[in-house]
C-alpha atoms as a PDB file:
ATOM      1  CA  UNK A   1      56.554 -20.595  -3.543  1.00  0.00           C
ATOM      2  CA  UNK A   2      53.645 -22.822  -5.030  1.00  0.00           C
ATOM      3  CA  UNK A   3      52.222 -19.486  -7.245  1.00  0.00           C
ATOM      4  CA  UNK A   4      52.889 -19.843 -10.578  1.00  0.00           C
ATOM      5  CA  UNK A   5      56.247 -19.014 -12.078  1.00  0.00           C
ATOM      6  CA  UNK A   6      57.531 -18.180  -8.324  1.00  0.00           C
ATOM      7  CA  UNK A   7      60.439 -20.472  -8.701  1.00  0.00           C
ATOM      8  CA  UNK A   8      61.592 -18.770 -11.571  1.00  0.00           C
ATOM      9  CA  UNK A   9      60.518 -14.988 -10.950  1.00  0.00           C
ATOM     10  CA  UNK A  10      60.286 -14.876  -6.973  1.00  0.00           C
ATOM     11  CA  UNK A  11      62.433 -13.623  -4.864  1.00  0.00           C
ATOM     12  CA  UNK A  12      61.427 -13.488  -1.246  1.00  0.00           C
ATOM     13  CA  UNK A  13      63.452 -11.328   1.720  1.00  0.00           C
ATOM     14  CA  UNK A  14      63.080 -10.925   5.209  1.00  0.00           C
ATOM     15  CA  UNK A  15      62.688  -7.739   6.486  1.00  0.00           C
ATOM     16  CA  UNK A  16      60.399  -6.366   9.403  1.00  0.00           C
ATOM     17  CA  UNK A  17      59.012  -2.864   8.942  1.00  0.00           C
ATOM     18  CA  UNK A  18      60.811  -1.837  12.669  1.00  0.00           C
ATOM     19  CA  UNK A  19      63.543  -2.473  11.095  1.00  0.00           C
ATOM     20  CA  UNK A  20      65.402   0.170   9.240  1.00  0.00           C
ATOM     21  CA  UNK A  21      68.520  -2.196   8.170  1.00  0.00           C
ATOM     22  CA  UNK A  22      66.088  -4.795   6.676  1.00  0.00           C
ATOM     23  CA  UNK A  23      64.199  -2.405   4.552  1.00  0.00           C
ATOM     24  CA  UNK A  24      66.974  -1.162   3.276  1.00  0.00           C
ATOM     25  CA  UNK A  25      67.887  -4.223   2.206  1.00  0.00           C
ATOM     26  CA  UNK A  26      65.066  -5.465   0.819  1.00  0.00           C
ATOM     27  CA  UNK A  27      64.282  -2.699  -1.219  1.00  0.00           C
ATOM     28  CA  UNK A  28      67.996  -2.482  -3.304  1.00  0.00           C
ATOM     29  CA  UNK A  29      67.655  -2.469  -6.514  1.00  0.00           C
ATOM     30  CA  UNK A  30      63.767  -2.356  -6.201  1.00  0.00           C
ATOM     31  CA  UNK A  31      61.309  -0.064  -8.655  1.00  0.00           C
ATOM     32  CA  UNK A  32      58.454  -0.571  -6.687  1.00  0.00           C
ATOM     33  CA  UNK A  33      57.544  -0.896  -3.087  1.00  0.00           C
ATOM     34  CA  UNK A  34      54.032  -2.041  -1.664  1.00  0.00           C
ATOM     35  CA  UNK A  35      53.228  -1.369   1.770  1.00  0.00           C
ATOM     36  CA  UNK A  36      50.496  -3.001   3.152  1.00  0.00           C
ATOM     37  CA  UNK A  37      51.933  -3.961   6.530  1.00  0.00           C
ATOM     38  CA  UNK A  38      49.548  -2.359   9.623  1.00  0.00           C
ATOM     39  CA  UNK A  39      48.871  -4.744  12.679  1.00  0.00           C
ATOM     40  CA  UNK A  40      45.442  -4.999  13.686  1.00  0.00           C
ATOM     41  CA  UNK A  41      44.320  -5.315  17.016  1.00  0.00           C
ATOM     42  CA  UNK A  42      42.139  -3.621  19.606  1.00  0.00           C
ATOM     43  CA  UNK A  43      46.069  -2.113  21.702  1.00  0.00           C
ATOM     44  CA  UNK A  44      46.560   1.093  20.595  1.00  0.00           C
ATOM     45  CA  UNK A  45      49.659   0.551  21.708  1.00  0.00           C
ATOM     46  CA  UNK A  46      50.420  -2.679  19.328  1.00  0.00           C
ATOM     47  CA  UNK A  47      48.725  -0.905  16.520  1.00  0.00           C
ATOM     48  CA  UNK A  48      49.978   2.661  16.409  1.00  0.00           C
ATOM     49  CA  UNK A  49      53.596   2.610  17.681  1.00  0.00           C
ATOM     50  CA  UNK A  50      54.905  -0.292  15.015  1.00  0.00           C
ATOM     51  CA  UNK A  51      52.601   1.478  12.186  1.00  0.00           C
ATOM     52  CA  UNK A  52      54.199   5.070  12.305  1.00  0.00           C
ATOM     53  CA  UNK A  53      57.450   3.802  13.109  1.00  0.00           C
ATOM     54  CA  UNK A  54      57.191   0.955  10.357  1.00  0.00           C
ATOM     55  CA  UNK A  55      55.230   3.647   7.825  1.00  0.00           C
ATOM     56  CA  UNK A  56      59.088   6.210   8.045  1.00  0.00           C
ATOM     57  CA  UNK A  57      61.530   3.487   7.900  1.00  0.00           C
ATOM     58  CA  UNK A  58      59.732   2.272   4.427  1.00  0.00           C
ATOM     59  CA  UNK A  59      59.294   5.859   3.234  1.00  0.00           C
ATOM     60  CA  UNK A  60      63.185   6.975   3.939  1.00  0.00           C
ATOM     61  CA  UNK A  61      63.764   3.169   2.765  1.00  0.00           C
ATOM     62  CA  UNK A  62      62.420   3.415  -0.091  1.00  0.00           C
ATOM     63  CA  UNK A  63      64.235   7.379  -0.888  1.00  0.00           C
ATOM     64  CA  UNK A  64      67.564   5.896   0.120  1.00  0.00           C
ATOM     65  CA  UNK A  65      67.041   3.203  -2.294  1.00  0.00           C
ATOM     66  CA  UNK A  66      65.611   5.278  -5.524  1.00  0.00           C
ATOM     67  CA  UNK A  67      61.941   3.098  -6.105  1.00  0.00           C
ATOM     68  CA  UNK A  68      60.241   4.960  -8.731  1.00  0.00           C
ATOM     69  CA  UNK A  69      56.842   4.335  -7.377  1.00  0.00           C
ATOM     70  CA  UNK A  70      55.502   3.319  -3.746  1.00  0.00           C
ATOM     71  CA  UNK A  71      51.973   2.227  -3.333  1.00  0.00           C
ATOM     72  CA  UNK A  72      50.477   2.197   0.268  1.00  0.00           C
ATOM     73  CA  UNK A  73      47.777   0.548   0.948  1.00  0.00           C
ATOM     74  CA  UNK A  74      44.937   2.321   2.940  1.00  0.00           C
ATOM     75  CA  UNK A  75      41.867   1.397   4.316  1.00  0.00           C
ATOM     76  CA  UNK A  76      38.016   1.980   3.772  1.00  0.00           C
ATOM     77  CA  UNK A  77      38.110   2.886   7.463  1.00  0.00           C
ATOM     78  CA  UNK A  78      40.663   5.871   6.864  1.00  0.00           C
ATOM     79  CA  UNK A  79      37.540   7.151   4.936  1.00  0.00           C
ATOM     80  CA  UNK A  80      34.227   6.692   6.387  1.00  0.00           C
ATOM     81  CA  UNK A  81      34.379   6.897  10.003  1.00  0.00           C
ATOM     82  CA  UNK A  82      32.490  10.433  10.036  1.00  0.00           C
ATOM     83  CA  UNK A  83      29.666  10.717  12.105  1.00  0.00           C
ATOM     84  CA  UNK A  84      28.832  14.136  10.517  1.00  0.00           C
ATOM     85  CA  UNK A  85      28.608  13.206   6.872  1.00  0.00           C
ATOM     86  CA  UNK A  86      24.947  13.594   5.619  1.00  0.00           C
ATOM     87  CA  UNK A  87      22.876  10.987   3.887  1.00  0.00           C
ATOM     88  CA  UNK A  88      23.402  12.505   0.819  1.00  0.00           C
ATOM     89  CA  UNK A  89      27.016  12.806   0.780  1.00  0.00           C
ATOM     90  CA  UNK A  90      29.126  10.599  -1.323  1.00  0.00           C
ATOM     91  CA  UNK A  91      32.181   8.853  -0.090  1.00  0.00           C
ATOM     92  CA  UNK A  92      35.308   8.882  -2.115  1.00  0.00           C
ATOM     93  CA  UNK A  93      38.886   9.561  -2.296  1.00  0.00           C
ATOM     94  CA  UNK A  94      38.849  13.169  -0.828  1.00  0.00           C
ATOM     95  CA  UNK A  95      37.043  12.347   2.534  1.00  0.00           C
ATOM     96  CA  UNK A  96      38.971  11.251   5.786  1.00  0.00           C
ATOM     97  CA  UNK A  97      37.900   9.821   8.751  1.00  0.00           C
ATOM     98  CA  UNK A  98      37.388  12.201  11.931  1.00  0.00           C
ATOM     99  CA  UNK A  99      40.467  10.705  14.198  1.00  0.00           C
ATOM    100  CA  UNK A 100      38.174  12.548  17.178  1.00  0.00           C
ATOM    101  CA  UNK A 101      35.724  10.293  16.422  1.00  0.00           C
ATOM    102  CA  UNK A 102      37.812   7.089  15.646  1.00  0.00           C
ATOM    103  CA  UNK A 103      39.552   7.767  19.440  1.00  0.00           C
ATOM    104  CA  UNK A 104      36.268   8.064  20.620  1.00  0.00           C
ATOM    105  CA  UNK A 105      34.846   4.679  19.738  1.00  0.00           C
ATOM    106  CA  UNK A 106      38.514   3.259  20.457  1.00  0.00           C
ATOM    107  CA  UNK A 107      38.926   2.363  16.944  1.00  0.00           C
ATOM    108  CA  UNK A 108      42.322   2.484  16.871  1.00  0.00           C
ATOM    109  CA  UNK A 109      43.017   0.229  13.702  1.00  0.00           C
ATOM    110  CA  UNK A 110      40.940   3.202  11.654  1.00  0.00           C
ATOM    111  CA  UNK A 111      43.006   5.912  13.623  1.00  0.00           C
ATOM    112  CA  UNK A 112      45.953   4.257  13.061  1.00  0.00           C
ATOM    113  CA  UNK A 113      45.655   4.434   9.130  1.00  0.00           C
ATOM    114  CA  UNK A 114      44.457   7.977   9.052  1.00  0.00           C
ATOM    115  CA  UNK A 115      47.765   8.899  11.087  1.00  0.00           C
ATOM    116  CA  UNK A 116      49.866   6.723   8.842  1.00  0.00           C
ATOM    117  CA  UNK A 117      48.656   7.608   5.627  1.00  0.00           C
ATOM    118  CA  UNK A 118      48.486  11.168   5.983  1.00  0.00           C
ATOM    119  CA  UNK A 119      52.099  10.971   7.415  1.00  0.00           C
ATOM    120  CA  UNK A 120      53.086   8.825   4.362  1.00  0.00           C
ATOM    121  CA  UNK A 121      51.725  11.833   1.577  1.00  0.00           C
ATOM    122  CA  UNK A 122      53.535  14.566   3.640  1.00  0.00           C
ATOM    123  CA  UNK A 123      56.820  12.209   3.470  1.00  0.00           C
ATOM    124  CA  UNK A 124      56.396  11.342   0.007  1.00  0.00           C
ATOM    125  CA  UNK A 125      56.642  15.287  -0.525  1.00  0.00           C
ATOM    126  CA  UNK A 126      59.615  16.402   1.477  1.00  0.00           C
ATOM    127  CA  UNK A 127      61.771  12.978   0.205  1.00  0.00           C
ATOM    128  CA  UNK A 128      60.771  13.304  -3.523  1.00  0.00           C
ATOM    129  CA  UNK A 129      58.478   9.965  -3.560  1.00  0.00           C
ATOM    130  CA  UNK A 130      56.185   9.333  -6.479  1.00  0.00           C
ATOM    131  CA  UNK A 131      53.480   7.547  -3.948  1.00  0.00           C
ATOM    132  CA  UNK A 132      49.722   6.383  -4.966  1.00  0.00           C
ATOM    133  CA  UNK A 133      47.350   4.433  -2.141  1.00  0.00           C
ATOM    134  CA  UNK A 134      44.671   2.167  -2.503  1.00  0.00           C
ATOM    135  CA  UNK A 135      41.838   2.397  -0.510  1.00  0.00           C
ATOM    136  CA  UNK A 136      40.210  -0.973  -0.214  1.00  0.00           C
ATOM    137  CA  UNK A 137      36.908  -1.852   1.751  1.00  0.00           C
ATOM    138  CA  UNK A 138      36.791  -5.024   3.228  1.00  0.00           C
ATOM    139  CA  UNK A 139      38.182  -7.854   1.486  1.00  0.00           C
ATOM    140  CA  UNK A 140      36.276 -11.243   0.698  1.00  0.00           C
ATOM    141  CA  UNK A 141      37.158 -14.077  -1.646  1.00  0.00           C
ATOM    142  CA  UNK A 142      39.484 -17.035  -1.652  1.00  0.00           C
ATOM    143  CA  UNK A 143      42.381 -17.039   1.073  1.00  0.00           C
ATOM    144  CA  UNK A 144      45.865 -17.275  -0.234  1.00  0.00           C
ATOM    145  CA  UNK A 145      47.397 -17.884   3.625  1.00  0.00           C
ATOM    146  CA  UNK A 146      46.245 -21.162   5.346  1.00  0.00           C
ATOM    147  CA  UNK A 147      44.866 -19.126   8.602  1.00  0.00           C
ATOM    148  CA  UNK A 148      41.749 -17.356   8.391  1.00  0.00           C
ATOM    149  CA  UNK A 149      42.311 -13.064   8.789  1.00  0.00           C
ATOM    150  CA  UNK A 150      40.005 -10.644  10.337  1.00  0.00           C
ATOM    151  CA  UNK A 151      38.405  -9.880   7.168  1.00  0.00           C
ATOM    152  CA  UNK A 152      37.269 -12.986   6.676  1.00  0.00           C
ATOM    153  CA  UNK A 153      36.732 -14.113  10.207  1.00  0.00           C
ATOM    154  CA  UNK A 154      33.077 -11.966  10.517  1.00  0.00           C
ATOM    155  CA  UNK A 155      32.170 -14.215   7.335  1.00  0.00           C
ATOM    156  CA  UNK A 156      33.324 -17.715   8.830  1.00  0.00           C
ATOM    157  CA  UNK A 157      31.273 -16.279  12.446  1.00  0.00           C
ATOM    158  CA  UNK A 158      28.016 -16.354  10.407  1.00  0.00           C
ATOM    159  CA  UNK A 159      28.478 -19.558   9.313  1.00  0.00           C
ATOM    160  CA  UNK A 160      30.060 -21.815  12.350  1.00  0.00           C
ATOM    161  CA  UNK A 161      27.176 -20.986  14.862  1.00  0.00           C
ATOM    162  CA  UNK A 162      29.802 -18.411  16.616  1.00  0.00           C
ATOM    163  CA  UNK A 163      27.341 -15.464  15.585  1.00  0.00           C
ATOM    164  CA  UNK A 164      23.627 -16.111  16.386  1.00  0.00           C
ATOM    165  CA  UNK A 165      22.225 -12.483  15.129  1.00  0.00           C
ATOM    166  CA  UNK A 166      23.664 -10.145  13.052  1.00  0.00           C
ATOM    167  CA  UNK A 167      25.005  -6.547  14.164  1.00  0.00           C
ATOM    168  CA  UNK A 168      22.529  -3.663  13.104  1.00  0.00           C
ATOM    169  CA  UNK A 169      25.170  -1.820  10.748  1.00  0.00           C
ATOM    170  CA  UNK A 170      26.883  -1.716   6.832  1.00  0.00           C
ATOM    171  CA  UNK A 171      30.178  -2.513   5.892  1.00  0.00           C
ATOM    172  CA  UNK A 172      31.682  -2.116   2.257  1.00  0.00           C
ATOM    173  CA  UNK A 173      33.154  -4.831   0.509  1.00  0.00           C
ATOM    174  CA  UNK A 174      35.481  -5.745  -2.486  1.00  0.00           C
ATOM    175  CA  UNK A 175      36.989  -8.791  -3.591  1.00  0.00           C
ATOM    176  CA  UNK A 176      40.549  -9.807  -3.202  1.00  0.00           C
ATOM    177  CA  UNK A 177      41.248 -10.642  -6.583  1.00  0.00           C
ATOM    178  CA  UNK A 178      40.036  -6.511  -7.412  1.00  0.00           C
ATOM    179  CA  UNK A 179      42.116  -5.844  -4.912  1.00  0.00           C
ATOM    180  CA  UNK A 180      45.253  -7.194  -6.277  1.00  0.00           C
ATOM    181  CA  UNK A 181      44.573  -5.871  -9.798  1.00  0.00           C
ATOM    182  CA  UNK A 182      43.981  -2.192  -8.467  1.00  0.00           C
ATOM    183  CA  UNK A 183      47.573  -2.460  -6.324  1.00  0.00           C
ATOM    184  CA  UNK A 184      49.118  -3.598 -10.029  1.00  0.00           C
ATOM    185  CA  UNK A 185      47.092  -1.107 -11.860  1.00  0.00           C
ATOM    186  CA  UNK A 186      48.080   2.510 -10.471  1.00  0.00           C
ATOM    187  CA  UNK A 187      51.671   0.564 -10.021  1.00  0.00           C
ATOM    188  CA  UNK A 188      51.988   0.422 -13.890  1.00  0.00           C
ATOM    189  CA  UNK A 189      50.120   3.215 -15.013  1.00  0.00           C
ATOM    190  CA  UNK A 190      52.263   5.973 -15.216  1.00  0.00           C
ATOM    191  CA  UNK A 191      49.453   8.864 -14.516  1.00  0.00           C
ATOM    192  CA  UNK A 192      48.000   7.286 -11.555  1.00  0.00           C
ATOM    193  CA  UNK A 193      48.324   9.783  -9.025  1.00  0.00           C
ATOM    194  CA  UNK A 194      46.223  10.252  -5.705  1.00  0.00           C
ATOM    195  CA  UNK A 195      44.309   7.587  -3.500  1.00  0.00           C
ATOM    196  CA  UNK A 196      41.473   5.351  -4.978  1.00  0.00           C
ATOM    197  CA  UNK A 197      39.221   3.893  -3.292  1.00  0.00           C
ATOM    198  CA  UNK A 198      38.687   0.304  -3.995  1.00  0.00           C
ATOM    199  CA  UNK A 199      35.029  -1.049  -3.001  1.00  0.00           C
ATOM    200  CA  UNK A 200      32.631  -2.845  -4.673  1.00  0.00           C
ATOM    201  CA  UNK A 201      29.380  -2.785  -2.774  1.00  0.00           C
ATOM    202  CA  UNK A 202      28.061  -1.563   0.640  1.00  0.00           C
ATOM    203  CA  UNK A 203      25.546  -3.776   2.558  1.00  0.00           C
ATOM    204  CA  UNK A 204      23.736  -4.037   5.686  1.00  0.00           C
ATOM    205  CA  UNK A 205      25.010  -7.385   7.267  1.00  0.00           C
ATOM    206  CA  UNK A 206      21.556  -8.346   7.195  1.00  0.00           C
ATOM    207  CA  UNK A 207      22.035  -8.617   2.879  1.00  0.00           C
ATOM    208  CA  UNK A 208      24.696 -10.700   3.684  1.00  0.00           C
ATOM    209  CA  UNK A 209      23.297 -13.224   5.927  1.00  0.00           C
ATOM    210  CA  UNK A 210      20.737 -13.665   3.285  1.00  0.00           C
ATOM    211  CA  UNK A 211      23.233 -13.918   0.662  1.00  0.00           C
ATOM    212  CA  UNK A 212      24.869 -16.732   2.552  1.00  0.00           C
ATOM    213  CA  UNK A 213      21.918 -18.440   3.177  1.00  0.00           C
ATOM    214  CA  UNK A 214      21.006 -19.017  -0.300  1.00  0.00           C
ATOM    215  CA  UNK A 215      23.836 -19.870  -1.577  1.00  0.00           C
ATOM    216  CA  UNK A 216      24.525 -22.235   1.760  1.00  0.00           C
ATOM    217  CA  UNK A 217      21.057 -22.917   3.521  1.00  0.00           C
ATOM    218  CA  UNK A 218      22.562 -26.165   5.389  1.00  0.00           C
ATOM    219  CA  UNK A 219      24.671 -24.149   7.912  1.00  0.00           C
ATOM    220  CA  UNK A 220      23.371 -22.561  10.955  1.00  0.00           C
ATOM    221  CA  UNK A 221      23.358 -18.478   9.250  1.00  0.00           C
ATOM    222  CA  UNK A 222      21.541 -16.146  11.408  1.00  0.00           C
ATOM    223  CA  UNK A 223      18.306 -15.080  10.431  1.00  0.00           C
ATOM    224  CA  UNK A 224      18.283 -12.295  13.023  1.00  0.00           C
ATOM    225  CA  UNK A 225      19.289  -8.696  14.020  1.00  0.00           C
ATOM    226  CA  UNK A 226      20.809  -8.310  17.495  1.00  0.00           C
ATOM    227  CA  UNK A 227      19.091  -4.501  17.323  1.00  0.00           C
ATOM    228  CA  UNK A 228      15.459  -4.953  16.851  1.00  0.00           C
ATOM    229  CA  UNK A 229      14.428  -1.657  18.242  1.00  0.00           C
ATOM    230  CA  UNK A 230      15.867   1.106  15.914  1.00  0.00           C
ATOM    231  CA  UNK A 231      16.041   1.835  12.223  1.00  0.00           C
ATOM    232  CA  UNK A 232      17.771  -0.595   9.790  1.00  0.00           C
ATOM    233  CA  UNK A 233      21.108   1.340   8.605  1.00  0.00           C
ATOM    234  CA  UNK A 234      21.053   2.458   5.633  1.00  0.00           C
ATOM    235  CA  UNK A 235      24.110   2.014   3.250  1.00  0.00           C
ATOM    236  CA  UNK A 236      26.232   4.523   2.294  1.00  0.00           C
ATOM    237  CA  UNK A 237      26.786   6.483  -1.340  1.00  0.00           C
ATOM    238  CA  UNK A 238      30.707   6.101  -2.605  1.00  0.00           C
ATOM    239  CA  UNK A 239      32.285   6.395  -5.785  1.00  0.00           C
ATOM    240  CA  UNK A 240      35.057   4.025  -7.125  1.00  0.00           C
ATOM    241  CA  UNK A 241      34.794   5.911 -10.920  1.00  0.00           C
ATOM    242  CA  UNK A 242      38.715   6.045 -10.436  1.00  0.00           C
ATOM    243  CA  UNK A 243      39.236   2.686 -10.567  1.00  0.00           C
ATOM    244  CA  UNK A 244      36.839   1.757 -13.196  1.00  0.00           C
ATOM    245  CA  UNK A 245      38.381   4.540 -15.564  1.00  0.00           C
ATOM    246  CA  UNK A 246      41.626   2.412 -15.376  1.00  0.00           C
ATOM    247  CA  UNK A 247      40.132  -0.808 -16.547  1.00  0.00           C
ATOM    248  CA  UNK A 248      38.580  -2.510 -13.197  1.00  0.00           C
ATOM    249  CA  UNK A 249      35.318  -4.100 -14.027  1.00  0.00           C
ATOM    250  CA  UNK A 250      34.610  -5.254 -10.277  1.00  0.00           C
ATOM    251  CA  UNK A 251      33.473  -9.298  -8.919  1.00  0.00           C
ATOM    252  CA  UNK A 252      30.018  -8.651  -7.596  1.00  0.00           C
ATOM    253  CA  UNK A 253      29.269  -9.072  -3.819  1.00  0.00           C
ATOM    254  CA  UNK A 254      27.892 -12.369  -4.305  1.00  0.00           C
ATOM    255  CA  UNK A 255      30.001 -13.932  -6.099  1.00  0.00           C
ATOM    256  CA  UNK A 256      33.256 -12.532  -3.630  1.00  0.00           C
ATOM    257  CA  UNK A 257      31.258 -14.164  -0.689  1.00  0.00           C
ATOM    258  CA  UNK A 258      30.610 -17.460  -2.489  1.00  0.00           C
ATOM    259  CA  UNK A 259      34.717 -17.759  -3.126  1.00  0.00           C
ATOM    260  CA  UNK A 260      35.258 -17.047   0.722  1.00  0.00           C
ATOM    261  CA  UNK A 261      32.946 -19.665   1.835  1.00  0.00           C
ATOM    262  CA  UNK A 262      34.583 -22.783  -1.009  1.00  0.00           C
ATOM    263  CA  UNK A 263      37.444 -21.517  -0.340  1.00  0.00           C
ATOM    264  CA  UNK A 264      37.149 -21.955   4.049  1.00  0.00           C
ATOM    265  CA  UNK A 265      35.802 -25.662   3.143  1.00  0.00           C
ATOM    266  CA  UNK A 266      38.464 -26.115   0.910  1.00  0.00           C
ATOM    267  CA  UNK A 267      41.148 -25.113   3.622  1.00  0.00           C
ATOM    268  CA  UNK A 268      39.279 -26.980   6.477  1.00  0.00           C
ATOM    269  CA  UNK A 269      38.084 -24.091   8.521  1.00  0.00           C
ATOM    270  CA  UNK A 270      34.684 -25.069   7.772  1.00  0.00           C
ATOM    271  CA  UNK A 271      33.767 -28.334   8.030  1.00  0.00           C
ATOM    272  CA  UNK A 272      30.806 -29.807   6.087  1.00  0.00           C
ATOM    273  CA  UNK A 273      30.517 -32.821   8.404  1.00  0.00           C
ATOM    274  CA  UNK A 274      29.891 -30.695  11.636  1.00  0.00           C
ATOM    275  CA  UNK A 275      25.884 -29.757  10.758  1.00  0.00           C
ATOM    276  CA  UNK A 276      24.915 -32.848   8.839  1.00  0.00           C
ATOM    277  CA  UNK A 277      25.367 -31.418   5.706  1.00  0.00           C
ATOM    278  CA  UNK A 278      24.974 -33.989   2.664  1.00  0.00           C
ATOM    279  CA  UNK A 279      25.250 -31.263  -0.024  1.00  0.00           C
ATOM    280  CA  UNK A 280      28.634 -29.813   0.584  1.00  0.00           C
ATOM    281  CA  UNK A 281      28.989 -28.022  -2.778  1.00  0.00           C
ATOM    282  CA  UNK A 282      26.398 -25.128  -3.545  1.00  0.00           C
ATOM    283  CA  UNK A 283      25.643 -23.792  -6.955  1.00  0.00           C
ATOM    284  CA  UNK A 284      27.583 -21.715  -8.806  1.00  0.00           C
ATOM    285  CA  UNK A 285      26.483 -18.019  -8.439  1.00  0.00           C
ATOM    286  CA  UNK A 286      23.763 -17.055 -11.292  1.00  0.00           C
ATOM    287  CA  UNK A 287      25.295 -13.548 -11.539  1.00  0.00           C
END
């Protein structure tokens, strides 16, 4: 209730995606529904049963109720998680992660969304739904909630003396604010149609250890890799030409992890005090 113009314009409802009633509630005399609801956890159990469950009741929810538009919100790991994509091949908004392959590393989070999203297009074709997803890598930049999320928590590890190496491996990344203005976006443009994937950069953890470390050199950031022995990996080729065709000019890299860290002091999950640091506030990003 603190954003701007909420007490005027907001109106909030509780509903639980479980729970049919609720939706339907919610959702009355709604244009536009945005699901972004999937729990993440390591139970397959916890993660898959309230996600397909939760993914119908907003789909029939949301027919019942006549929204013009849904938007679901996907996941960089509904994409990527293919061992047998070559080098050369370039991620984007027609490839799907191998569920084989997600069950096989237990990844259930990534399974989970490839089940629930492909679900989601087959019921947005049998009920009538104009739906459009958003594929977003993982998502840095200032938090919004008080607790830290597991997005963020792999950023606050590096800097807190939790992690003492770093993992041998990429990961995508976009910032939240991109995020946000991709949802609103293919919301209010009429001839969005499809998925779009929603990243801004893919680096070894490695780049962003380094990153960290110049923009925060007091903290204890690890200057190590935990896998010494085999090749660094090499970051892979995507395309987010969708999203810049509607507008999106994306935050770079550096300047998303710079926001997460102020914003962690800021918020008290990172204390300055704790490693004798005298210069709390580092320099702006030169972008």
């Amino acid at each position: 209730m603190e954003l701007q113009g909420a007490k005027e314009r907001l109106i909030l409802c509780k509903a639980d995606i479980v729970d049919y009633d609720s939706l339907r509630r919610a959702f009355r005399g709604c244009h536009g529904v945005f699901h972004t609801a999937c729990p993440v956890t390591p139970d397959p159990e916890k993660v898959l049963a309230p996600a397909v469950a939760g993914t119908k009741n907003v789909m029939h929810a949301a027919a019942e109720a006549g929204v013009r538009r849904i938007i679901f919100t996907s996941t960089i790991g509904a994409v990527h998680m293919n061992p047998n994509r070559g080098p050369d091949v370039v991620v984007d908004e027609t490839c799907w992660s191998d569920l084989d392959y997600c069950k096989r590393v237990k990844d259930w989070y990534c399974y989970g969304k490839v089940v629930v999203e492909q679900m989601a297009w087959q019921m947005a074709k049998e009920r009538g739904l104009d739906m459009v997803s958003v594929i977003p890598s993982l998502v840095i930049g200032p938090l919004l909630q008080p607790t830290v999320n597991a997005s963020i928590s792999h950023i606050l590890k590096f800097l807190n003396g939790v992690n003492k190496t770093c993992i041998n491996a990429v990961q995508g990344y976009v910032h939240v604010r991109d995020v946000a203005l991709a949802h609103i976006l293919v919301y209010e443009t009429p001839s969005a149609t499809g998925r779009y994937l929603c990243i801004e950069s893919v680096l070894h953890r490695r780049d962003i250890v380094q990153i960290l470390k110049d923009f925060f050199p007091h903290y204890p950031i690890p200057t190590k890799c935990s896998d010494a022995t085999n090749p660094r990996v090499k970051p892979y080729k995507f395309s987010n030409q969708k999203l810049k065709e509607m507008g999106i000019k994306f935050t770079p890299v550096k300047q998303g992890v710079y926001d997460t860290v102020k914003s962690l002091q800021e918020k008290g999950h990172l204390s300055v005090h704790q490693f004798n640091i005298s210069t709390p506030s580092a320099p702006h990003p030169k972008l």
